[in-house]
C-alpha atoms as a PDB file:
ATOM      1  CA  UNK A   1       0.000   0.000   0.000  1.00  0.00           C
ATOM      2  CA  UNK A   2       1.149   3.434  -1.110  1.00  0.00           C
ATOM      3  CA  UNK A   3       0.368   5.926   1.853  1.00  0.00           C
ATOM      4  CA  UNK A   4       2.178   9.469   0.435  1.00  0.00           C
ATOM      5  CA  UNK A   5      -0.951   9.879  -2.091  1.00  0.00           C
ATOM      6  CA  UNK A   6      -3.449   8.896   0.514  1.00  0.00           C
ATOM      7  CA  UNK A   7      -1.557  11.015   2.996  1.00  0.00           C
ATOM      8  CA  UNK A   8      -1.492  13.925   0.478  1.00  0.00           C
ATOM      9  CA  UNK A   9      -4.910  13.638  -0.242  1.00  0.00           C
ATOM     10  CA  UNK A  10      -6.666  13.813   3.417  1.00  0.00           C
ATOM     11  CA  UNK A  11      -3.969  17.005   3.744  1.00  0.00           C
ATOM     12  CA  UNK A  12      -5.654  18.772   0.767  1.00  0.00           C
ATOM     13  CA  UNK A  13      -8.752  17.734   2.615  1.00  0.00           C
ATOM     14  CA  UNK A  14      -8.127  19.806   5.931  1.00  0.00           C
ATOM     15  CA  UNK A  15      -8.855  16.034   7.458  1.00  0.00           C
ATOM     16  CA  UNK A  16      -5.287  15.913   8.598  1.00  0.00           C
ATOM     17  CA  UNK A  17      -2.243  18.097   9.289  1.00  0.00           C
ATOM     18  CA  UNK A  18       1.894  17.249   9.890  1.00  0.00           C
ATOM     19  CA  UNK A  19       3.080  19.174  12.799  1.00  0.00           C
ATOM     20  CA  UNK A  20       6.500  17.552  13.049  1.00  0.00           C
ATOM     21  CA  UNK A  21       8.351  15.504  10.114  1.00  0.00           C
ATOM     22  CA  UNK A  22       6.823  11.985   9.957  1.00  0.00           C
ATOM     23  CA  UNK A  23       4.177  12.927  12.483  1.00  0.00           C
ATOM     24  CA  UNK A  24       0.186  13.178  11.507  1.00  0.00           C
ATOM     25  CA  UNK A  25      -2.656  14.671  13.499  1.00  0.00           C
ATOM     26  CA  UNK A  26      -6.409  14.797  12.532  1.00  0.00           C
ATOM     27  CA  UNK A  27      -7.303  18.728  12.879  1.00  0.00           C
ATOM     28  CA  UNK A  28     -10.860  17.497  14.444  1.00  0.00           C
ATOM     29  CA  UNK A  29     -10.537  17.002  17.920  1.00  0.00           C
ATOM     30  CA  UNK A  30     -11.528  13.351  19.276  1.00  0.00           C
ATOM     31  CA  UNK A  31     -11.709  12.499  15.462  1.00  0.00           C
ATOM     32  CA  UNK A  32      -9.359   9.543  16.140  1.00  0.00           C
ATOM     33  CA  UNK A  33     -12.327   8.471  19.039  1.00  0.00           C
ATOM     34  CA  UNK A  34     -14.685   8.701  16.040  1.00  0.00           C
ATOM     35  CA  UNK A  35     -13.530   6.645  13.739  1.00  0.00           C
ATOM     36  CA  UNK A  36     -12.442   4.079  16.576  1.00  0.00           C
ATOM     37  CA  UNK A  37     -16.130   3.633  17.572  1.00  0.00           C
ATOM     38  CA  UNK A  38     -17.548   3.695  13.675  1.00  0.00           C
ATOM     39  CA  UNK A  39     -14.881   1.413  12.394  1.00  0.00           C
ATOM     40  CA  UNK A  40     -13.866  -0.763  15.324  1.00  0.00           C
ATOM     41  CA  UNK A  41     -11.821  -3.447  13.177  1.00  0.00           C
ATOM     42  CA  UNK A  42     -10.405  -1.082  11.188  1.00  0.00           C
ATOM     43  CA  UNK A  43     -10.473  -0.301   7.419  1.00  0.00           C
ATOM     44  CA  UNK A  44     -11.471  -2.706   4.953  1.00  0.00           C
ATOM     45  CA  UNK A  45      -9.399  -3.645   1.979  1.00  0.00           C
ATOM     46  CA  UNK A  46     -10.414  -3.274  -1.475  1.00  0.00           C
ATOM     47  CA  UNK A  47     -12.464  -6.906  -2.419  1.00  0.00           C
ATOM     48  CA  UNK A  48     -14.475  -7.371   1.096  1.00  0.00           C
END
């Protein structure tokens, strides 16, 4: 899996923001407790 693009992408977005090299933070706060309790198993892959 390629992540820059997908990365890039929620950046353009405003979902997501880099305040230190290699570090990622949503720019919603508790967004990360959101999408805990709506996807609790995580993401599905493509063919599920």
């Amino acid at each position: 899996m390629i992540i820059a693009p997908l990365r890039s992408s929620l950046i353009k977005k405003g979902m997501i923001y880099s305040p230190a090299h290699g570090d990622t933070a949503f720019t919603v706060p508790l967004f990360d407790q959101f999408m805990l309790r709506t996807m609790p198993d995580g993401p599905r892959k493509a063919g599920q």
